[in-house]
Protein backbone atom coordinates (compact mmCIF):
# COMPACT_ATOMS: atom_id res chain seq x y z
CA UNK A 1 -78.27 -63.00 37.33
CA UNK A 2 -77.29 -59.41 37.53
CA UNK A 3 -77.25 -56.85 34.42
CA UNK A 4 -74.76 -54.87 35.38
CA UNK A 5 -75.07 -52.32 32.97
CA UNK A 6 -78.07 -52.20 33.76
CA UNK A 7 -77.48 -51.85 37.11
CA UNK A 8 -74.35 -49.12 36.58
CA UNK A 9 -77.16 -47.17 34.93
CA UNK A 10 -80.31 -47.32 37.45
CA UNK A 11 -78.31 -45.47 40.62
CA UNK A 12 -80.31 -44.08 42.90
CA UNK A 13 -80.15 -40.51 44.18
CA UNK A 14 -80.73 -39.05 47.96
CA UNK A 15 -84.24 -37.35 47.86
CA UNK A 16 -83.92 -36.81 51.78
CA UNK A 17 -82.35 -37.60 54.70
CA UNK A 18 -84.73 -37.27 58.03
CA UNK A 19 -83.50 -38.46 61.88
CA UNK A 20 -86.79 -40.21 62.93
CA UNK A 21 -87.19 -42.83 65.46
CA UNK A 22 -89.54 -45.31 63.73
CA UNK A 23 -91.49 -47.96 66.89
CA UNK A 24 -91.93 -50.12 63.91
CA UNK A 25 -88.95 -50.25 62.41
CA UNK A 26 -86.24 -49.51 65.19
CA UNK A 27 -84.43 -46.92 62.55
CA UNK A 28 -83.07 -43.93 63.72
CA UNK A 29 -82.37 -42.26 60.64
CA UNK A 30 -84.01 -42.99 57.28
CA UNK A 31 -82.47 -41.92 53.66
CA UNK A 32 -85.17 -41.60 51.14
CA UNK A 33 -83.72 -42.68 47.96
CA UNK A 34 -84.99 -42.96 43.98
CA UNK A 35 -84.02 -44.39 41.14
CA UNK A 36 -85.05 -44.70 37.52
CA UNK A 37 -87.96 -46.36 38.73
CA UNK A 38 -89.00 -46.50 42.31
CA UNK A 39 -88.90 -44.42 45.37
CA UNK A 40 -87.46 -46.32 48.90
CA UNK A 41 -85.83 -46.02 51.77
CA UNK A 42 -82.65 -47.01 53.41
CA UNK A 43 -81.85 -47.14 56.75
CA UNK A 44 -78.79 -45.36 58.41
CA UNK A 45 -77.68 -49.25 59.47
CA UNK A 46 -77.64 -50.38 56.37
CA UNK A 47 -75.54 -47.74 55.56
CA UNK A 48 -73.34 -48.64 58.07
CA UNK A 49 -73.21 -52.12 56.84
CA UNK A 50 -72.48 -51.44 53.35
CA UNK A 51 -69.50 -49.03 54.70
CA UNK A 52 -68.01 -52.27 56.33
CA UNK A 53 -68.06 -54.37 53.86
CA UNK A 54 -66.26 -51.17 51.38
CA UNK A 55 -63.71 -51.19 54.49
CA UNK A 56 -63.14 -54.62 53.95
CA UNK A 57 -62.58 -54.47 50.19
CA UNK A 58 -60.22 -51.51 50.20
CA UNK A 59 -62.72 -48.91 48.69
CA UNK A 60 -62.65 -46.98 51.47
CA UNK A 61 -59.66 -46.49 54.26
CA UNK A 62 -59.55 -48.24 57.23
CA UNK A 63 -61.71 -46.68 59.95
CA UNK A 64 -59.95 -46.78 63.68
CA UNK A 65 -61.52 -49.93 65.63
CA UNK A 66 -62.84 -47.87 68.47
CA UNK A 67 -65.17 -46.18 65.94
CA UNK A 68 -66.84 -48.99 65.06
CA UNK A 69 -67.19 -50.30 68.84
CA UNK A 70 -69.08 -46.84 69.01
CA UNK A 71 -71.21 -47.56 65.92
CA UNK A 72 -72.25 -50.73 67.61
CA UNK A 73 -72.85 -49.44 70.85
CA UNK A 74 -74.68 -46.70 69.23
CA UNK A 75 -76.89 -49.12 67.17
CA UNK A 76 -77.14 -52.03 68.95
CA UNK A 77 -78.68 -53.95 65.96
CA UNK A 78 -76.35 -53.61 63.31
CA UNK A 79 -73.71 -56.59 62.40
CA UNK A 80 -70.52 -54.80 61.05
CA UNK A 81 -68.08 -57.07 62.80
């Protein structure tokens, strides 16, 4: 189960953001991120993920629909529907 102070406390920070087309990965931009304790990545469709699902919960306003049929024609991988 999930500390969530403990959690609240241990955000990570953007170290550096780099457009990169990885063969192994498929990403076509990489964040690198770090936190209290470890250095990692996150992809730029992960990103996109986690901005649907804020969408969906109201934390962020509603982006038009035709965006997001760009985003997915764009990135052909990522599931925001």
């Amino acid at each position: 189960m999930l500390n969530h102070k403990e959690v609240r406390s241990n955000r990570a920070e953007l170290q550096n953001a780099a457009n990169c087309h990885c063969d192994n990965c498929g990403e076509n931009m990489i964040f690198a991120m770090q936190d209290n304790y470890h250095q990692f990545t996150v992809g730029i469709e992960d990103v996109l993920v986690c901005l649907r699902i804020a969408e969906a919960n109201g934390a962020v306003p509603k982006l038009p629909n035709d965006w997001w049929v760009s985003i997915i024609n764009r990135y052909h991988g990522v599931n925001v529907r």
